[in-house]
Protein backbone atom coordinates (compact mmCIF):
# COMPACT_ATOMS: atom_id res chain seq x y z
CA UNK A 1 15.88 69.46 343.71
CA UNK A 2 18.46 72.70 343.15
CA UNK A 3 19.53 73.33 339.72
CA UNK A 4 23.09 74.70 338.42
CA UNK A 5 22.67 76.93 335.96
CA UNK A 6 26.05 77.18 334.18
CA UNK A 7 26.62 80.80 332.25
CA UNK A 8 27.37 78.97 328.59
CA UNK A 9 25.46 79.84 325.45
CA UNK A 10 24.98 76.90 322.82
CA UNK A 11 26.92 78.13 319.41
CA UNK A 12 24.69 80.08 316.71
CA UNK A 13 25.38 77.34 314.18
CA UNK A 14 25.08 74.30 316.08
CA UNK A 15 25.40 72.24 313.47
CA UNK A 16 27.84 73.60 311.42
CA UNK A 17 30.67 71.04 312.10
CA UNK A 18 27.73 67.96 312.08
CA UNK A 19 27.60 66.08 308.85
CA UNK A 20 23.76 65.44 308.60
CA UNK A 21 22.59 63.90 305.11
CA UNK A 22 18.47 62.68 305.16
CA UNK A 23 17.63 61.62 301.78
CA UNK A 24 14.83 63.42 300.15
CA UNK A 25 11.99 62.14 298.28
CA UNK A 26 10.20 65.08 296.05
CA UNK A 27 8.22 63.28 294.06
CA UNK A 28 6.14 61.16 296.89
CA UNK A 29 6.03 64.81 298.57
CA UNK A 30 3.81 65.93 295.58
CA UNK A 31 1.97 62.91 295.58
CA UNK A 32 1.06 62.22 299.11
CA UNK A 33 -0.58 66.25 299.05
CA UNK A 34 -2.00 65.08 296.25
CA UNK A 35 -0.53 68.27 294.42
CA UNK A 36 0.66 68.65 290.47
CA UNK A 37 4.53 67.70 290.79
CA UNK A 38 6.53 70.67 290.10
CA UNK A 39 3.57 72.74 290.37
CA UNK A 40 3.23 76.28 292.22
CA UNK A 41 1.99 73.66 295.90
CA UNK A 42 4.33 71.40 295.16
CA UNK A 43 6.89 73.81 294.83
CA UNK A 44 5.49 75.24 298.40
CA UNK A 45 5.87 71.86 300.58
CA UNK A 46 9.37 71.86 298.51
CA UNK A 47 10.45 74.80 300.47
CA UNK A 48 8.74 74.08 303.56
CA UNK A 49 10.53 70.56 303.27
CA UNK A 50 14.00 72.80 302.95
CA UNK A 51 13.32 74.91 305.89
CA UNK A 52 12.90 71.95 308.38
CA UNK A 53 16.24 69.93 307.20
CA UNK A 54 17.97 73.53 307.42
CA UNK A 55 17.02 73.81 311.07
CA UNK A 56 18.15 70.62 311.73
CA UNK A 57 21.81 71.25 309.95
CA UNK A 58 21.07 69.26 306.78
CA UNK A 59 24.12 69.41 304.66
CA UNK A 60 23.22 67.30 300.92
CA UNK A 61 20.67 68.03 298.16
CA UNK A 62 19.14 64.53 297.09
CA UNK A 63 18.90 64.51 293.10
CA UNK A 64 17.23 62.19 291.27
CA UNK A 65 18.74 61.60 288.06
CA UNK A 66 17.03 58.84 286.30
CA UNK A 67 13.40 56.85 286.48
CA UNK A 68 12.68 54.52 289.74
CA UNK A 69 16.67 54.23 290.73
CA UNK A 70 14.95 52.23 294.36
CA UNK A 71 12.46 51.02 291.85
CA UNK A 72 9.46 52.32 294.53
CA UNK A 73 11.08 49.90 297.42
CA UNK A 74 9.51 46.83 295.50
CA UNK A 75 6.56 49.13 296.91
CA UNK A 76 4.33 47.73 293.41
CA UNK A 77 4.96 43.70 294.87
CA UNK A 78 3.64 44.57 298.35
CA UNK A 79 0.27 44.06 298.97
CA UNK A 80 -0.11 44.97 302.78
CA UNK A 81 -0.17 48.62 303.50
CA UNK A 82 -0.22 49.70 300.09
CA UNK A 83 2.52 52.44 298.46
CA UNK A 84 3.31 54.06 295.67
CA UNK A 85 7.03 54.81 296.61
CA UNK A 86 8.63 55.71 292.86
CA UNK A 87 10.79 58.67 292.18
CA UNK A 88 10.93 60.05 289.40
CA UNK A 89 13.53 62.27 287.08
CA UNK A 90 13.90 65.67 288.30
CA UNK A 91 15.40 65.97 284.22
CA UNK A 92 13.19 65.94 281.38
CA UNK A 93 14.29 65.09 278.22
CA UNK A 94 13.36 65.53 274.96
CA UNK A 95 14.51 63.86 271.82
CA UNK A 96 14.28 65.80 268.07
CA UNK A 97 13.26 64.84 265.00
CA UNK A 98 17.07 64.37 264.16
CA UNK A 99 17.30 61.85 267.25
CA UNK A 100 19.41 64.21 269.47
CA UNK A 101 18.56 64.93 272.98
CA UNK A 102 18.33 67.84 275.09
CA UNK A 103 17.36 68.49 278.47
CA UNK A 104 15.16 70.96 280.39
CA UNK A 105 16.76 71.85 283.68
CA UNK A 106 14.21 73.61 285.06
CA UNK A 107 12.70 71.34 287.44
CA UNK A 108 16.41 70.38 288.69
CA UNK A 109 17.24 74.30 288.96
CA UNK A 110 14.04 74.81 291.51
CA UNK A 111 14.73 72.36 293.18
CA UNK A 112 18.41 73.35 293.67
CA UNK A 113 17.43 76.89 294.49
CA UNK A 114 14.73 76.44 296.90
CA UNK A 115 17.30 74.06 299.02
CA UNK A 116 20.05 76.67 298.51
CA UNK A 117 17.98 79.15 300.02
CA UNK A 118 17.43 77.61 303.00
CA UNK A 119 21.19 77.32 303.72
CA UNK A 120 21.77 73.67 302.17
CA UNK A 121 24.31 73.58 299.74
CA UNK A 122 27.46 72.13 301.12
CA UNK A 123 27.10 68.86 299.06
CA UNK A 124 24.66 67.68 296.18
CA UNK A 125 23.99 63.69 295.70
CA UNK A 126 22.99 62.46 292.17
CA UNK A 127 21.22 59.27 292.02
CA UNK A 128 19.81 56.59 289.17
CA UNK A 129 23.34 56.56 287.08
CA UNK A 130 25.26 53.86 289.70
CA UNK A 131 23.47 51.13 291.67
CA UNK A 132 20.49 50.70 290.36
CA UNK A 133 18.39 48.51 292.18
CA UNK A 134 16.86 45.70 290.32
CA UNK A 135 13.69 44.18 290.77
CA UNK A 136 11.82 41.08 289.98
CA UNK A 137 9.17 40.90 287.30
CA UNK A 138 10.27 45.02 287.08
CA UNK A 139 10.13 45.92 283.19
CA UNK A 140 13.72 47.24 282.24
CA UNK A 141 14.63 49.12 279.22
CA UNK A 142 15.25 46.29 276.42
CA UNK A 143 18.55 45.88 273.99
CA UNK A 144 20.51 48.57 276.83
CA UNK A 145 23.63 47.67 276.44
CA UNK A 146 25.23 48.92 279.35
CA UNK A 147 26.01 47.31 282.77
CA UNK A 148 23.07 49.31 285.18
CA UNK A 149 19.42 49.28 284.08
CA UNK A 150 18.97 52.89 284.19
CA UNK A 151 15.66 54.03 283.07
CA UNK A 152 15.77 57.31 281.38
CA UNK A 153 12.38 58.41 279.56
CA UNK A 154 12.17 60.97 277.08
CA UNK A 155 9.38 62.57 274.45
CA UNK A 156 9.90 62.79 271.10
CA UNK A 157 8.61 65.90 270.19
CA UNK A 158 7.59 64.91 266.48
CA UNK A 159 5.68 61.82 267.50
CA UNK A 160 4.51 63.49 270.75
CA UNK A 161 4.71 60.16 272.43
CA UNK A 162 6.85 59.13 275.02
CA UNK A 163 10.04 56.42 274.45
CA UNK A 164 13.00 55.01 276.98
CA UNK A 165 16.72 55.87 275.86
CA UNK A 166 18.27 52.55 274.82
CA UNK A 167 21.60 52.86 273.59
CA UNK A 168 24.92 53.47 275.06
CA UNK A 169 25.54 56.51 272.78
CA UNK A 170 22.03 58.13 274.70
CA UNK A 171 22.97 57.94 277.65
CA UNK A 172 26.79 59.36 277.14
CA UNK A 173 24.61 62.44 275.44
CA UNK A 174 22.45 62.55 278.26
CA UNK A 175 25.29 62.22 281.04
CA UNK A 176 27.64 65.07 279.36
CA UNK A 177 24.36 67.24 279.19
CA UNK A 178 23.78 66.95 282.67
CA UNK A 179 27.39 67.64 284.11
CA UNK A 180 28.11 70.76 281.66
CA UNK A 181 24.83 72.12 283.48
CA UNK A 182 26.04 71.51 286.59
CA UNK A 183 29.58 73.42 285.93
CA UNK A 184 27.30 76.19 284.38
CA UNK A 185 25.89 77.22 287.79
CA UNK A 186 28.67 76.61 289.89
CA UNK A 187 27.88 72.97 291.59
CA UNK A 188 29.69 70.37 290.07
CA UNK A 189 32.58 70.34 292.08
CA UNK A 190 30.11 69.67 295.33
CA UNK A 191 28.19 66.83 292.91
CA UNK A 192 28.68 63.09 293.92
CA UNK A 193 27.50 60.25 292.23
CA UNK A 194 25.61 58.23 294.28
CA UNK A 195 24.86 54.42 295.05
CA UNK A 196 22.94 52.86 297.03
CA UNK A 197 23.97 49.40 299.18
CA UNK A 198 26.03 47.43 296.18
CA UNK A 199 24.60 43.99 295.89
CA UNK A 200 27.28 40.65 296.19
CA UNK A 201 26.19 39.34 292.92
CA UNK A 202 27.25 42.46 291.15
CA UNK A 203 30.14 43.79 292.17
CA UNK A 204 31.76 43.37 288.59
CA UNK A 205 28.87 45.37 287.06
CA UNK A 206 29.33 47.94 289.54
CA UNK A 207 32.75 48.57 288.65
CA UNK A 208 32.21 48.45 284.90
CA UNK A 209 29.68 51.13 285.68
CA UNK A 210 32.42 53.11 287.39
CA UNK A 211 34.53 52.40 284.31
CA UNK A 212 32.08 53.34 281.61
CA UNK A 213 30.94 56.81 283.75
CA UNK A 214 34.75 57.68 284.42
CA UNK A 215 34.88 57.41 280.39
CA UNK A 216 32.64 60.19 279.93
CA UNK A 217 33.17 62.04 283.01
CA UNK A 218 36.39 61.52 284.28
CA UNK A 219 36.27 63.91 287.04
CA UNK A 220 33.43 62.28 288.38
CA UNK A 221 33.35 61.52 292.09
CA UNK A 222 31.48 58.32 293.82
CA UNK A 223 29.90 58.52 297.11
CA UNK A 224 28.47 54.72 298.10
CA UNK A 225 26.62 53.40 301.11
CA UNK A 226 27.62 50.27 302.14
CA UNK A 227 25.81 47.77 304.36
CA UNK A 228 28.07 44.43 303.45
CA UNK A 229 31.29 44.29 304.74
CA UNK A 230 32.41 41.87 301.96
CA UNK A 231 30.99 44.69 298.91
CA UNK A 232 32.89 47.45 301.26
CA UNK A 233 36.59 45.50 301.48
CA UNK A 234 36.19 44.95 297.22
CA UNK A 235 34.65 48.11 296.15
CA UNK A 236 36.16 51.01 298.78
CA UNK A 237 39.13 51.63 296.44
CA UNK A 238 37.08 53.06 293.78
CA UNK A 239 34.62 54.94 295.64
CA UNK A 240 35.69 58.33 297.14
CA UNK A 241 33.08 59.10 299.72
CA UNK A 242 32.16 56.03 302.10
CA UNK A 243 29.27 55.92 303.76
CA UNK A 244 28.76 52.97 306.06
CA UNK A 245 25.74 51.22 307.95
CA UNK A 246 26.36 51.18 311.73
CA UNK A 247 27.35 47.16 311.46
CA UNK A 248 30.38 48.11 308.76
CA UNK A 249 31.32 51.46 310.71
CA UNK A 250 31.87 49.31 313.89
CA UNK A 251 33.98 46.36 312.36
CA UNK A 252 36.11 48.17 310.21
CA UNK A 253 37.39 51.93 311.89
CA UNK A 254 40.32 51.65 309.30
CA UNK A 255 38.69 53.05 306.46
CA UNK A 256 37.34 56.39 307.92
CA UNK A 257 34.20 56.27 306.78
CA UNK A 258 32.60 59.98 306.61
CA UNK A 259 29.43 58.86 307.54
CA UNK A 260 27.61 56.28 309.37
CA UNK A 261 24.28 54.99 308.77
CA UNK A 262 20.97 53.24 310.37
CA UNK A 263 18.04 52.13 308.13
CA UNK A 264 16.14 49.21 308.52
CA UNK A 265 18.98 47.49 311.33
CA UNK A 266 20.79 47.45 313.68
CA UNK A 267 17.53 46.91 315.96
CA UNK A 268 19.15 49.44 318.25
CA UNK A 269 20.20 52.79 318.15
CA UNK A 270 17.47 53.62 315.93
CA UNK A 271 15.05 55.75 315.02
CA UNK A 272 11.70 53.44 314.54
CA UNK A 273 8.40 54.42 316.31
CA UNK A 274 9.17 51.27 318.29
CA UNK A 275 12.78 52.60 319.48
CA UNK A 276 13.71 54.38 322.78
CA UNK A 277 13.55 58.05 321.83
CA UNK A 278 17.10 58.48 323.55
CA UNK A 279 18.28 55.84 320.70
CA UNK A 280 18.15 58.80 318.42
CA UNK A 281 19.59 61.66 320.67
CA UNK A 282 22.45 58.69 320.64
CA UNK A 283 23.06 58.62 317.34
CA UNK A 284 25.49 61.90 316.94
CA UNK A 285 27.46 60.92 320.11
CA UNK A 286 27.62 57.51 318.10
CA UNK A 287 29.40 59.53 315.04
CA UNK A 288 31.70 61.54 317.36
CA UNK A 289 32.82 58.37 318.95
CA UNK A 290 33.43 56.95 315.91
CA UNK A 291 35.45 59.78 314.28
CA UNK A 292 32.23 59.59 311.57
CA UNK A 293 31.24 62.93 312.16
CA UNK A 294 27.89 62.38 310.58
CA UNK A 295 24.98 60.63 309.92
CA UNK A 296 23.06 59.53 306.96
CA UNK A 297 19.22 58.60 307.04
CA UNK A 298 17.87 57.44 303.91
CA UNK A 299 13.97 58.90 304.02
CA UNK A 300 12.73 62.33 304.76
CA UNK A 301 9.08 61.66 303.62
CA UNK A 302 9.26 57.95 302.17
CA UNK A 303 5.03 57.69 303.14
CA UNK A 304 3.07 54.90 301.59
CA UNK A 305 -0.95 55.60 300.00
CA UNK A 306 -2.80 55.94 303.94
CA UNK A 307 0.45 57.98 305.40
CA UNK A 308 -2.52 60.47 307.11
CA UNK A 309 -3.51 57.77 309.23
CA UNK A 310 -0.83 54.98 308.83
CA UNK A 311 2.51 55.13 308.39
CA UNK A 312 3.11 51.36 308.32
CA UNK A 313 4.76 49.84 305.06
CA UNK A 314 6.30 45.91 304.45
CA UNK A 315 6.74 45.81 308.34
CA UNK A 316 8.34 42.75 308.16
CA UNK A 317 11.16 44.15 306.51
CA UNK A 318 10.93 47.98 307.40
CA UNK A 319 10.13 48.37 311.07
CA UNK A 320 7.14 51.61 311.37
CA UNK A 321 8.98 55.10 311.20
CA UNK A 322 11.68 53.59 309.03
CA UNK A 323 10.41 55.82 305.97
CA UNK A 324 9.99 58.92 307.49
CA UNK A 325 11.24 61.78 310.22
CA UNK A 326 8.44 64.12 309.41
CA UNK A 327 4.39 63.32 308.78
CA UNK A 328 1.77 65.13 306.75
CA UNK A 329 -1.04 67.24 307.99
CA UNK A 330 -4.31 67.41 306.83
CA UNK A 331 -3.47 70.81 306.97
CA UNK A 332 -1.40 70.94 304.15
CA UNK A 333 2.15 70.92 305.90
CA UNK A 334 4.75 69.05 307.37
CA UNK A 335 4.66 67.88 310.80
CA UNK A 336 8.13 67.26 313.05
CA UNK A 337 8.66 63.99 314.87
CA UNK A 338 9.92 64.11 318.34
CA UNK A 339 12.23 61.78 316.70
CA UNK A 340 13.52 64.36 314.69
CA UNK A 341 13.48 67.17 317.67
CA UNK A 342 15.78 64.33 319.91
CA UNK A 343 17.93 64.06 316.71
CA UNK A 344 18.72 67.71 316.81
CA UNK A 345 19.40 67.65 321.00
CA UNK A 346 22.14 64.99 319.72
CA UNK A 347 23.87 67.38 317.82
CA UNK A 348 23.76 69.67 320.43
CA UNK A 349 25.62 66.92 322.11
CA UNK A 350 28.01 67.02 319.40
CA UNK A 351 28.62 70.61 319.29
CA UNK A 352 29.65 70.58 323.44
CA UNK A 353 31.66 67.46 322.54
CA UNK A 354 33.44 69.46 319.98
CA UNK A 355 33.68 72.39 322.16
CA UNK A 356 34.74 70.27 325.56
CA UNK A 357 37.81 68.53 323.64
CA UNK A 358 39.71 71.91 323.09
CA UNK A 359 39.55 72.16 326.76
CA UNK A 360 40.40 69.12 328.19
CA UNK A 361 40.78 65.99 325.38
CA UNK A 362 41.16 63.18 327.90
CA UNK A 363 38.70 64.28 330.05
CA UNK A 364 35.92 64.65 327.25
CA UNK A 365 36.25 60.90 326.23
CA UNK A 366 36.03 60.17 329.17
CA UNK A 367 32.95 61.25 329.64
CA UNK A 368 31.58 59.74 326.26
CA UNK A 369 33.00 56.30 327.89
CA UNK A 370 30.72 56.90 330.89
CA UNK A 371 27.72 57.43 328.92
CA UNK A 372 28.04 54.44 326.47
CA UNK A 373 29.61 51.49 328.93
CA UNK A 374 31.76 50.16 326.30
CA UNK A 375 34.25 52.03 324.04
CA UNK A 376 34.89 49.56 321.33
CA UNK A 377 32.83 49.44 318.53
CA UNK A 378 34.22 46.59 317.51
CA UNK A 379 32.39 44.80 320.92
CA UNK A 380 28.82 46.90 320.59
CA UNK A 381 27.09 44.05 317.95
CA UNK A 382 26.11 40.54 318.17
CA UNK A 383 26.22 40.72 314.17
CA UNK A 384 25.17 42.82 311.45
CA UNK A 385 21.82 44.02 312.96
CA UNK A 386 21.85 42.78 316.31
CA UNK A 387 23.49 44.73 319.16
CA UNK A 388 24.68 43.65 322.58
CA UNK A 389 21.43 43.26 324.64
CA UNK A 390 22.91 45.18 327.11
CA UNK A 391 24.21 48.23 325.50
CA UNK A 392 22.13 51.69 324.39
CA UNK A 393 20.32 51.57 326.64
CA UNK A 394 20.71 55.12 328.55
CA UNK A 395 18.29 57.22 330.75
CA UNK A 396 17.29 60.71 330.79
CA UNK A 397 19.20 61.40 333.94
CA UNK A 398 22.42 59.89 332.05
CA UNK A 399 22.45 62.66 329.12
CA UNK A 400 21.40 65.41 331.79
CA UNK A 401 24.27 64.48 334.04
CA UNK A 402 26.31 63.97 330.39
CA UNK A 403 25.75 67.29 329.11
CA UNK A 404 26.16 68.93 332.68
CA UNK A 405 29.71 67.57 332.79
CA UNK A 406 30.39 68.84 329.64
CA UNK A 407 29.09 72.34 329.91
CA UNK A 408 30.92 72.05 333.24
CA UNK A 409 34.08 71.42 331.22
CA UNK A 410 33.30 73.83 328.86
CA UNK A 411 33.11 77.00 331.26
CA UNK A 412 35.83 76.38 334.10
């Protein structure tokens, strides 16, 4: 077979215009390497972590602002395939013998830095003070008068014991605390608070929570995945950054969602062990065609107890290689998934599609129309996590003769 080889170099920054967002999850990093959290290793796979969503073109910092916010997944109800999946505070507090608090940044400030370093610091998401999950037979913090559950531990330094912030009062102390830091070095105006899929039954309490942080903060800005198109309709006027599962991103093109999502649906494109590698080189052609621009994954290193030698967790509900892009070695590091080096081809794809339309517009969706067979989103699903049987499906010769045409466009 001859080859064309077509005199066009791939941009430095090849994912500078991509918006790529992969949640992180610190505190199972430290406890998977069996490592002190915070500590001088943990601090290591911290950076090493850093280093690999750089390459790829990450572009958010995942904070954890409060206990549990995912409350471990429901991770302590499952009894196949055990996991510890909590997260925990990256803030510690401590509460004085007059009953004030004050927090030590200097776990959030590492973590900051070391991701800062690497080149990721375009955007910084804040979880555990909207959404949080709730969980059957899950202890919350008693007589908190406030409409989320938010679990905020502290020690009090004259008893030396720990204790759970219960009043509304607390938490305002704790909230203002935390945003003055964040103007302090520079990074509040990149800060979103984040939620995670708003539940039907409590939409009210969701916007009461907006209500009562908007009190405190009013500045504050709200960044929300959505995976229920009746949650998006009611609660997209209040929220400022949308983020939207594939299923929502399809059905409703009118709200220009800045990112699109896949977790645990739509069965295809995806990025389980199970799924066509191609699904995920897909995925950033996906967000181009959808004017998304970017893609949101929600776990980086989400491993349950065995994640050495099995990845699987609650497979019923979270198909294998839904909690993770990268492994762990026995070696002490992180390990890449080919998932993760077809995800990074895709935004290749991106870049040339970005690059093709100043050339020729027409001509490069054109293209994008060949590749995918059908150019409404609105027609790619059966329903929420089903697509059309027929569709993502492609070959390797498909996005080699795909790219070729658009280098081809690119250099006459």
């Amino acid at each position: 077979m001859q080859s064309t080889i077509l005199e066009h170099a791939l941009p430095k920054e090849i994912s500078k215009d991509f918006n790529l967002n992969i949640w992180q999850q610190p505190s199972n990093l430290a406890r998977t390497f069996g490592v002190e959290s915070w500590g001088p290793e943990h601090l290591r796979l911290i950076k090493e972590m850093a280093k690999s969503l750089s390459k790829l073109g990450q572009k958010s910092i995942t904070v954890i602002g409060s206990e549990i916010p995912w409350k471990g997944w429901f991770s302590y109800a499952v009894k196949d395939y055990p996991a510890d999946l909590f997260e925990y505070s990256m803030i510690q507090i401590h509460r004085n013998k007059d009953g004030n608090i004050n927090c030590d940044f200097h776990y959030l400030d590492q973590y900051l830095d070391s991701m800062m370093k690497a080149g990721i610091d375009q955007e910084i998401d804040l979880f555990g003070w909207l959404g949080v999950w709730k969980a059957t037979f899950f202890p919350d913090v008693k007589d908190l008068k406030y409409p989320e559950p938010i679990i905020l531990r502290y020690l009090d330094e004259e008893q030396q014991k720990f204790g759970y912030l219960n009043t509304k009062e607390q938490l305002q102390q704790y909230f203002e605390q935390i945003v003055k830091h964040l103007k302090k070095i520079g990074v509040w105006s990149k800060t979103y608070i984040v939620a995670d899929e708003p539940k039907l039954n409590s939409l009210n309490a969701f916007k009461e929570s907006i209500a009562e942080l908007k009190k405190v903060i009013p500045d504050a800005k709200f960044k929300v995945t959505f995976d229920k198109e009746e949650a998006l309709k009611e609660l997209a006027p209040y929220v400022d950054y949308l983020v939207t599962s594939f299923n929502c991103t399809c059905q409703n093109p009118e709200l220009n969602s800045k990112q699109f999502y896949v977790c645990n649906y739509p069965d295809k494109p995806n990025t389980f062990l199970n799924s066509n590698l191609l699904e995920t080189r897909l995925l950033p052609i996906l967000a181009y065609w959808t004017k998304t621009d970017g893609l949101l994954r929600w776990a980086y290193n989400c491993w349950p107890e065995n994640a050495l030698t099995d990845i699987r967790y609650n497979t019923n509900n979270l198909p294998t290689g839904d909690l993770c892009l990268v492994y762990p070695s026995k070696s002490g590091h992180l390990l890449s998934s080919l998932r993760m080096k077809q995800l990074y081809r895709g935004i290749e794809d991106f870049a040339l599609l970005k690059q093709a339309e100043q050339r020729d517009y027409e001509k490069t969706q054109e293209l994008v129309v060949t590749l995918l067979g059908e150019k409404d989103p609105k027609k790619w699903m059966q329903n929420s996590h089903l697509t059309q049987p027929a569709l993502f499906k492609q070959t390797e010769k498909q996005f080699k003769a795909f790219r070729q045409a658009l280098l081809k466009l690119i250099v006459e």
